[in-house]
Protein backbone atom coordinates (compact mmCIF):
# COMPACT_ATOMS: atom_id res chain seq x y z
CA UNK A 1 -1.47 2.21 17.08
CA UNK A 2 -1.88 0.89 13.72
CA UNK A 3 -0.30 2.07 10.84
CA UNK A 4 -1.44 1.76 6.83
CA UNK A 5 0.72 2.02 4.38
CA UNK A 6 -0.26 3.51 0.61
CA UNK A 7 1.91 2.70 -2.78
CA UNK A 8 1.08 3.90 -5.80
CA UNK A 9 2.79 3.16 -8.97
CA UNK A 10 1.81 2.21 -12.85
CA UNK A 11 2.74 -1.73 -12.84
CA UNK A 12 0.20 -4.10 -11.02
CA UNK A 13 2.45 -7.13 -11.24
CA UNK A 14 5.57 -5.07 -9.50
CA UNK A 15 3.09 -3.83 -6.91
CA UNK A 16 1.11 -7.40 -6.35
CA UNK A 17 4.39 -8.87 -6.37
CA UNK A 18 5.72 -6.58 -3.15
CA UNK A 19 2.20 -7.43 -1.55
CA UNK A 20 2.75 -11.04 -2.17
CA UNK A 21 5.39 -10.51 0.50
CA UNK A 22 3.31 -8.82 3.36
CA UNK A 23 2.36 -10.51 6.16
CA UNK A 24 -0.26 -8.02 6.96
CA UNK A 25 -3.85 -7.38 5.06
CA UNK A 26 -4.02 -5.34 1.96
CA UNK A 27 -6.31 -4.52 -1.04
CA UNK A 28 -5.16 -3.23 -4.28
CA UNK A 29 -7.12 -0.57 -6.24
CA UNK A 30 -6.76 0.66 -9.60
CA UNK A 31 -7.69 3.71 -11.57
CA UNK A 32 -7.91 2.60 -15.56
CA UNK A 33 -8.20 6.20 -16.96
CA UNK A 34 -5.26 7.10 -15.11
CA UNK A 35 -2.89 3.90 -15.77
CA UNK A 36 -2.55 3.71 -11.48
CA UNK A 37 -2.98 1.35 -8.78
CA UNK A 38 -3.06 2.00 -5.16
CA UNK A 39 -1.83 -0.68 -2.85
CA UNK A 40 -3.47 -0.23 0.79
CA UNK A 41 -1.82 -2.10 3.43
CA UNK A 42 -3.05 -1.98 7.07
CA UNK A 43 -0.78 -2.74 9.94
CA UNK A 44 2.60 -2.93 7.23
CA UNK A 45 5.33 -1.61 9.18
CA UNK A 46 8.34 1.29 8.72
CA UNK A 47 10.43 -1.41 6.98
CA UNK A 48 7.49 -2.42 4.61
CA UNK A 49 7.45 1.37 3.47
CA UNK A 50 11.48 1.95 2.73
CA UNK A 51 11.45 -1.36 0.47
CA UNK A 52 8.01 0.17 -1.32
CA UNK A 53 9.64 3.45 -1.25
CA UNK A 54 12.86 2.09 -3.02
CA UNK A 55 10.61 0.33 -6.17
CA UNK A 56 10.88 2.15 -9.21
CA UNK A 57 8.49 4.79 -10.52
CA UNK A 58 6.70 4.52 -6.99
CA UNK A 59 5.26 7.04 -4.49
CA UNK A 60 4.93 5.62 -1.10
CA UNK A 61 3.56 6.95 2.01
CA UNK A 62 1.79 6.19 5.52
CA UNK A 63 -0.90 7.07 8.12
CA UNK A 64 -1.62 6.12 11.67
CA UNK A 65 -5.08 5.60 12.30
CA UNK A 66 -6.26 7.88 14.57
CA UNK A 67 -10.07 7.20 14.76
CA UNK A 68 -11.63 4.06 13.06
CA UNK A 69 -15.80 3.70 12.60
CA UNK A 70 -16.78 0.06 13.18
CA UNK A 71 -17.60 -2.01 10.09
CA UNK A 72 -20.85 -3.71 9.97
């Protein structure tokens, strides 16, 4: 079961410095117009989420993958 793990906040360095620590894969997104970035995270576990969760002026939440298409 994999899991990935979404944070969204309004400071890139806070967020690419809390990525910096993962030892799984991740991408970060942002959205100019809106002032947000979107840190993906796949395979970040329950422990990754509660420290993301405690960073200020964060949202941060997780899915299990329940069906994946193959890239190619």
């Amino acid at each position: 079961m994999n899991r990935v793990l979404f944070v969204e906040g309004p400071d890139e360095a806070a967020l690419r410095a809390f990525a910096a620590g993962l030892s799984s894969p991740w991408r970060l997104l942002s959205r100019p117009e809106q002032g947000l970035f979107l840190l993906e995270a796949t395979g970040a576990g329950e422990e990754a989420e509660s420290e993301a969760a405690a960073m200020k002026d964060v949202r941060a939440w997780a899915f299990v993958v329940v069906e994946e298409r193959p890239g190619g």
